[in-house]
Structure formats: structure tokens, C-alpha cells
C-alpha atoms as a PDB file:
ATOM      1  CA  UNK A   1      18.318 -19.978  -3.060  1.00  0.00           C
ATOM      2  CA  UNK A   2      20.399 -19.506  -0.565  1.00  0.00           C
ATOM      3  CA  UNK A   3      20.175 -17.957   2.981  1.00  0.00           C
ATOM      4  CA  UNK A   4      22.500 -14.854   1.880  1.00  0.00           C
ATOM      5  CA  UNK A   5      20.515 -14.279  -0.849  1.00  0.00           C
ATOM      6  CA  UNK A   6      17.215 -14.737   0.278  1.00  0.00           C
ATOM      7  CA  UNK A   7      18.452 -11.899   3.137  1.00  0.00           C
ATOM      8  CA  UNK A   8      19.508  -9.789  -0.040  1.00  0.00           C
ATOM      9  CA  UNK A   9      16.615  -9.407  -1.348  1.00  0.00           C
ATOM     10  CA  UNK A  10      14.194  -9.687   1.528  1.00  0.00           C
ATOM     11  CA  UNK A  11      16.465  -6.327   3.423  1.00  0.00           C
ATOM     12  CA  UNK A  12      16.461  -4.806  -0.368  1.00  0.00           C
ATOM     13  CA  UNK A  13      12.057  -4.797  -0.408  1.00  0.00           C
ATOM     14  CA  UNK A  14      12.052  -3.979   3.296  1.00  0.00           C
ATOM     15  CA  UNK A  15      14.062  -1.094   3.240  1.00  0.00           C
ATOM     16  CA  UNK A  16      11.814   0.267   0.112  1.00  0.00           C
ATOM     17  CA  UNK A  17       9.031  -0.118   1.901  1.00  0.00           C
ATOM     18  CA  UNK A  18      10.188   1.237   4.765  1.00  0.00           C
ATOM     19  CA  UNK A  19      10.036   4.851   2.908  1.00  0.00           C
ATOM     20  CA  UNK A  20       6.557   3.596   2.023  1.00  0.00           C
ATOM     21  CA  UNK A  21       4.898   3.086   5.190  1.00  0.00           C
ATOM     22  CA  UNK A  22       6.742   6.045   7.134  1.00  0.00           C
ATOM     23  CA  UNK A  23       3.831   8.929   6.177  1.00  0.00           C
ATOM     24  CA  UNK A  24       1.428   6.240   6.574  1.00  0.00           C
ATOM     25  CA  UNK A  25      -0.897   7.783   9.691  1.00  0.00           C
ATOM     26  CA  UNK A  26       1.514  10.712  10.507  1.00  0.00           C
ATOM     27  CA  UNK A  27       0.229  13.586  12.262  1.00  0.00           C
ATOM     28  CA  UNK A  28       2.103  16.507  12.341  1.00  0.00           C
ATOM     29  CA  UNK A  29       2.746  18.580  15.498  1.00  0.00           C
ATOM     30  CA  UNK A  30       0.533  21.264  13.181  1.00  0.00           C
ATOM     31  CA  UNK A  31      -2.413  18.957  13.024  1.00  0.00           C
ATOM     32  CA  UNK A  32      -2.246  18.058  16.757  1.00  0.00           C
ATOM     33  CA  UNK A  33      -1.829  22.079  17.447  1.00  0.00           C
ATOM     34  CA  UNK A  34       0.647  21.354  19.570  1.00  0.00           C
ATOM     35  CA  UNK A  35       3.727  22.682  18.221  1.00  0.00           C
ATOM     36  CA  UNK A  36       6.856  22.000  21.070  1.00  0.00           C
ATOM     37  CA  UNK A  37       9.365  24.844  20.937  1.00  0.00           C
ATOM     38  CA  UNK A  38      12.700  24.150  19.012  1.00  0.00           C
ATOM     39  CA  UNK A  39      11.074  22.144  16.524  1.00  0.00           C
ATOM     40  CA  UNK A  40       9.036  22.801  13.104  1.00  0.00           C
ATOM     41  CA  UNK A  41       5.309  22.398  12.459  1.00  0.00           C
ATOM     42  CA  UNK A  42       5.911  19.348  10.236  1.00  0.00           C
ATOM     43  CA  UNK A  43       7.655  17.331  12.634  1.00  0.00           C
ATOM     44  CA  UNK A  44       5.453  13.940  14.040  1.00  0.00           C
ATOM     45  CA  UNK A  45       3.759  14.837  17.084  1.00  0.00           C
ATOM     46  CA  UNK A  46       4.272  11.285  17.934  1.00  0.00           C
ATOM     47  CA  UNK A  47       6.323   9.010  15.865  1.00  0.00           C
ATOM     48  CA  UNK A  48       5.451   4.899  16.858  1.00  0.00           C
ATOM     49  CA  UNK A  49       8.686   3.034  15.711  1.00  0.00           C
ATOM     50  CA  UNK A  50       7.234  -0.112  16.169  1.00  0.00           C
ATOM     51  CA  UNK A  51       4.130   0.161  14.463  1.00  0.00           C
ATOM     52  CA  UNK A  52       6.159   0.924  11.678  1.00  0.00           C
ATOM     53  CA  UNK A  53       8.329  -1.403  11.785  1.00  0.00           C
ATOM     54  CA  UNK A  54       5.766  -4.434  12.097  1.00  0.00           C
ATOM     55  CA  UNK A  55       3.689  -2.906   9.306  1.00  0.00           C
ATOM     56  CA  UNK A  56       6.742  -2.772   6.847  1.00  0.00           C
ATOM     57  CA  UNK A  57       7.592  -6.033   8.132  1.00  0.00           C
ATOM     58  CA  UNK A  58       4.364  -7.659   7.328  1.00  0.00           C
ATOM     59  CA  UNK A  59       4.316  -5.847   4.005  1.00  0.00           C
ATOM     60  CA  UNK A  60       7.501  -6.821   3.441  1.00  0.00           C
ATOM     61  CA  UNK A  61       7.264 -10.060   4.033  1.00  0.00           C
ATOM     62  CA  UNK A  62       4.481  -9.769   1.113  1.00  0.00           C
ATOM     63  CA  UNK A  63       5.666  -9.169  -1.433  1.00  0.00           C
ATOM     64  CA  UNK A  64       8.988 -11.305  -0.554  1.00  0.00           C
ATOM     65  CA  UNK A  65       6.349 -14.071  -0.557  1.00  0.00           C
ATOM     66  CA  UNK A  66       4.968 -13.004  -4.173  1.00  0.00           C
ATOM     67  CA  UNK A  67       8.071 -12.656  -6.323  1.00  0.00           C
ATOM     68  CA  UNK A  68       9.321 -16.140  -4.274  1.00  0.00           C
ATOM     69  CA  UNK A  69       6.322 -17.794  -5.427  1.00  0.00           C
ATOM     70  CA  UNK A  70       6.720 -16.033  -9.166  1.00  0.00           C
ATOM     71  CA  UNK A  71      10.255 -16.617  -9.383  1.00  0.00           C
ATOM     72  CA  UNK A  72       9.895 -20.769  -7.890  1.00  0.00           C
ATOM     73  CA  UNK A  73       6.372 -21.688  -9.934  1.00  0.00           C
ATOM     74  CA  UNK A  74       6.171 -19.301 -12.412  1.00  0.00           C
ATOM     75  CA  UNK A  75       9.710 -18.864 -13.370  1.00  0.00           C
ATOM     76  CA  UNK A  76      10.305 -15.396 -13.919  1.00  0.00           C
ATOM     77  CA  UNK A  77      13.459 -13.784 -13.377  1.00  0.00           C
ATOM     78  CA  UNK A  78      15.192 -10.487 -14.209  1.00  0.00           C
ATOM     79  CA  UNK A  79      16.065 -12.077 -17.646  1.00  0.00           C
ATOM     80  CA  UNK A  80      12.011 -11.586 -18.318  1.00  0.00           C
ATOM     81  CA  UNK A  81      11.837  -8.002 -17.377  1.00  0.00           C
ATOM     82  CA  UNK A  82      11.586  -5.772 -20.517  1.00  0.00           C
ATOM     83  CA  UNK A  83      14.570  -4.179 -21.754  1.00  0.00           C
ATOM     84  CA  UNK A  84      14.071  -0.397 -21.620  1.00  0.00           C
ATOM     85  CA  UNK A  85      17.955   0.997 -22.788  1.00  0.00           C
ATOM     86  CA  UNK A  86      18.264   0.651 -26.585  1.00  0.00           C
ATOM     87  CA  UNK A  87      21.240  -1.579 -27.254  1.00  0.00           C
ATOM     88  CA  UNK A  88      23.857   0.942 -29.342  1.00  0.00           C
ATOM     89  CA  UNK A  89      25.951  -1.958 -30.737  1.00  0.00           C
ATOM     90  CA  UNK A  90      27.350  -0.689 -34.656  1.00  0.00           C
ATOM     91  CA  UNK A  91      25.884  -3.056 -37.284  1.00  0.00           C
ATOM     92  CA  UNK A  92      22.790  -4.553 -36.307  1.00  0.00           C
END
């Protein structure tokens, strides 16, 4: 595989995950009780980028390692994923 694949996919499961781990630990500005003017009640009362970031990361780097090792050793590709739209070819 090559590099600008393997970057593909790799930025493809990090961004998913990404939306994953975001609400992972969030406390609202409601649940601290300190609600800062201008703002809603929903809104993190503190937001840690980078603990994000390294936890999607790791995560990321995961599940990159599983479907590497399925794909390399087990050989499974897209081809064996099941096919779920009928096929509406006349004749068959």
C-alpha cells in the first residue's frame, strides 16, 4: 500500500472518530453552574483540544492497525463486505 493511501484511509477513520470522542468527558457550562454571559448553557465549560486530539489519535491509530492487519493476513477487502442494494439488472 502506498503512503497516499495509507494517509487516505488513516485521515478517513480519524476524522470519524473525531465526532466520536468529542462528547467524550464534556461538561457543560450548565453542569459546572457557571454559565459566562453571551453564551448558551450547553456550551463546554472547558473544551481540552489536545486531549482530544491524542485520544482520537490513539483510537485512531486502532483501528487503522486492525483493518491493516485484516486486510494484510486475513485478506479481506471491500469485495467481502455484503452487498446490501439489490442488483435491478432485467433478466436474471
Amino acid at each position: 500500500m502506498s503512503f497516499l493511501s495509507f494517509f487516505a484511509v488513516y485521515f478517513i477513520i480519524w476524522w470519524i472518530t473525531l465526532f466520536a470522542v468529542l462528547p467524550v468527558g464534556m461538561r457543560s457550562q450548565h453542569d459546572e453552574g457557571d454559565v459566562t454571559l453571551g453564551t448558551v448553557e450547553s456550551a463546554p465549560a472547558r473544551f481540552r483540544i489536545g486531549r482530544v486530539l491524542l485520544l482520537t489519535t490513539l483510537i485512531s491509530a486502532v483501528v487503522y492497525g486492525g483493518w491493516h492487519a485484516a486486510s494484510t493476513y486475513l485478506g479481506f477487502s471491500v469485495a467481502n463486505l455484503p452487498r446490501i442494494v439489490p442488483d435491478f439488472v432485467q433478466g436474471r
